[in-house]
Protein backbone atom coordinates (compact mmCIF):
# COMPACT_ATOMS: atom_id res chain seq x y z
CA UNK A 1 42.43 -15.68 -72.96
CA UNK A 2 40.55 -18.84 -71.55
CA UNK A 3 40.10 -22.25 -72.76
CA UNK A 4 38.28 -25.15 -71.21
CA UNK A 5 40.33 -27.84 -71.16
CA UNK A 6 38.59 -31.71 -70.78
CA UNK A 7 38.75 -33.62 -67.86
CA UNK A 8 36.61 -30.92 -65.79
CA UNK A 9 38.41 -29.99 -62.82
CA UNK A 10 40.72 -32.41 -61.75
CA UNK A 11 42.31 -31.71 -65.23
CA UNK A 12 42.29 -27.89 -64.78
CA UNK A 13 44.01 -28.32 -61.80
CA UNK A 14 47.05 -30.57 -63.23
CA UNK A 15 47.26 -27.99 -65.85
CA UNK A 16 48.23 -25.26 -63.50
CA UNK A 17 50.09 -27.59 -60.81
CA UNK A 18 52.16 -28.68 -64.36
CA UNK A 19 52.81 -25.10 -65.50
CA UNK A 20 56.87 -23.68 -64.61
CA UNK A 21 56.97 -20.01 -65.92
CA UNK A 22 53.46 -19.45 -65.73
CA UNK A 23 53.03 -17.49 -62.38
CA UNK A 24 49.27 -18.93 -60.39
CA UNK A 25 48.02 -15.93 -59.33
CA UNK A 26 44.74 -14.09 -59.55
CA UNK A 27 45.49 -10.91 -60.83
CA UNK A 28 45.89 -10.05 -64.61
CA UNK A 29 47.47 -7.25 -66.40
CA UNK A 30 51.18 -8.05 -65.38
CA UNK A 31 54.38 -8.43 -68.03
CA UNK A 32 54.70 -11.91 -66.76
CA UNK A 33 52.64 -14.78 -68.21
CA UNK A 34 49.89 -15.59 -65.80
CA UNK A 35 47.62 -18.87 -65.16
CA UNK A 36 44.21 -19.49 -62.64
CA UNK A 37 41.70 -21.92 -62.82
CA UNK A 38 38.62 -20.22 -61.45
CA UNK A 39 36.61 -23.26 -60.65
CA UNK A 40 39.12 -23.99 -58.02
CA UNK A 41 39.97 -20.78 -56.80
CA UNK A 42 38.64 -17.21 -57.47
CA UNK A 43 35.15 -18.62 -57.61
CA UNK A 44 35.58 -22.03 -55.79
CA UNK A 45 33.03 -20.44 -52.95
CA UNK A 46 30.60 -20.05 -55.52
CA UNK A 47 29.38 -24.13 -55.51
CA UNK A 48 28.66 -26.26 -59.05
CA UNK A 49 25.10 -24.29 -59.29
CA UNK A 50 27.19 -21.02 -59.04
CA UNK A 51 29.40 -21.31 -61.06
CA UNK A 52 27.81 -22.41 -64.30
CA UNK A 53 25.34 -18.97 -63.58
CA UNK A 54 29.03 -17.59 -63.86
CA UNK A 55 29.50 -19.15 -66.81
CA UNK A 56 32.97 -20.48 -65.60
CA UNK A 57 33.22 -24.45 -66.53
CA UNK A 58 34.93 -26.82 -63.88
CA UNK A 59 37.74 -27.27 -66.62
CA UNK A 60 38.45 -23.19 -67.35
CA UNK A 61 41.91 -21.86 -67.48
CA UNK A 62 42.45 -18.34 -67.91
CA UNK A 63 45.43 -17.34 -69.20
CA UNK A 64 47.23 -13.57 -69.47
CA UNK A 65 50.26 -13.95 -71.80
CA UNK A 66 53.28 -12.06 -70.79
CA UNK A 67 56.23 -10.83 -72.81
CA UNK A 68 58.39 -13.92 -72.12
CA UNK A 69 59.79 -15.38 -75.31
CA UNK A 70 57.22 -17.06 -77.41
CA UNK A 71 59.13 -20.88 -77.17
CA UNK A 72 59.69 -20.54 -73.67
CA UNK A 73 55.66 -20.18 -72.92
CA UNK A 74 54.55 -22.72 -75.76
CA UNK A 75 57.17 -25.00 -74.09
CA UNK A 76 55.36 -24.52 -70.89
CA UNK A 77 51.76 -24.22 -71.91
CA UNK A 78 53.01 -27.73 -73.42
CA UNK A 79 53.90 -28.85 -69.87
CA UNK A 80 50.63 -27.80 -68.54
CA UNK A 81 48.69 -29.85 -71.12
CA UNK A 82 51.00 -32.82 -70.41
CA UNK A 83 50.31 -32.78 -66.81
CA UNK A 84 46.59 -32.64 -67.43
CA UNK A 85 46.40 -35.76 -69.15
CA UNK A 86 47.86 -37.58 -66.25
């Protein structure tokens, strides 16, 4: 799943730096829950013009949900979203 959370960038990246369980990798399809923000890595090389053609916002978080139990990963989505307000 992805979201675009506001604040653009510098936001997106609090959101991951704030995450605990979620692993930051770029790879999806694992058991464990898994984070990125694109705009800042996967497609970073890509340049503003770039990556809107992508479609990827400077505030995109991709997320692959794992089996972890549901309140632990709410609990640390929630962590994410507090760091991003910063």
């Amino acid at each position: 799943m992805s979201f675009d959370i506001k604040g653009g960038q510098v936001s997106g990246k609090r959101f991951i730096n704030g995450l605990k369980m979620f692993k930051h990798v770029a790879n999806i399809g694992d058991v464990r829950s898994l984070a990125i923000h694109p705009a800042s890595t996967t497609h970073s090389q890509l340049g503003e013009e770039g990556l809107r053609d992508a479609g990827i916002t400077p505030g995109m978080i991709c997320l692959s949900i794992g089996i972890e139990d549901f309140a632990d990963i709410k609990a640390d989505l929630e962590l994410g979203f507090k760091a991003a307000l910063l």
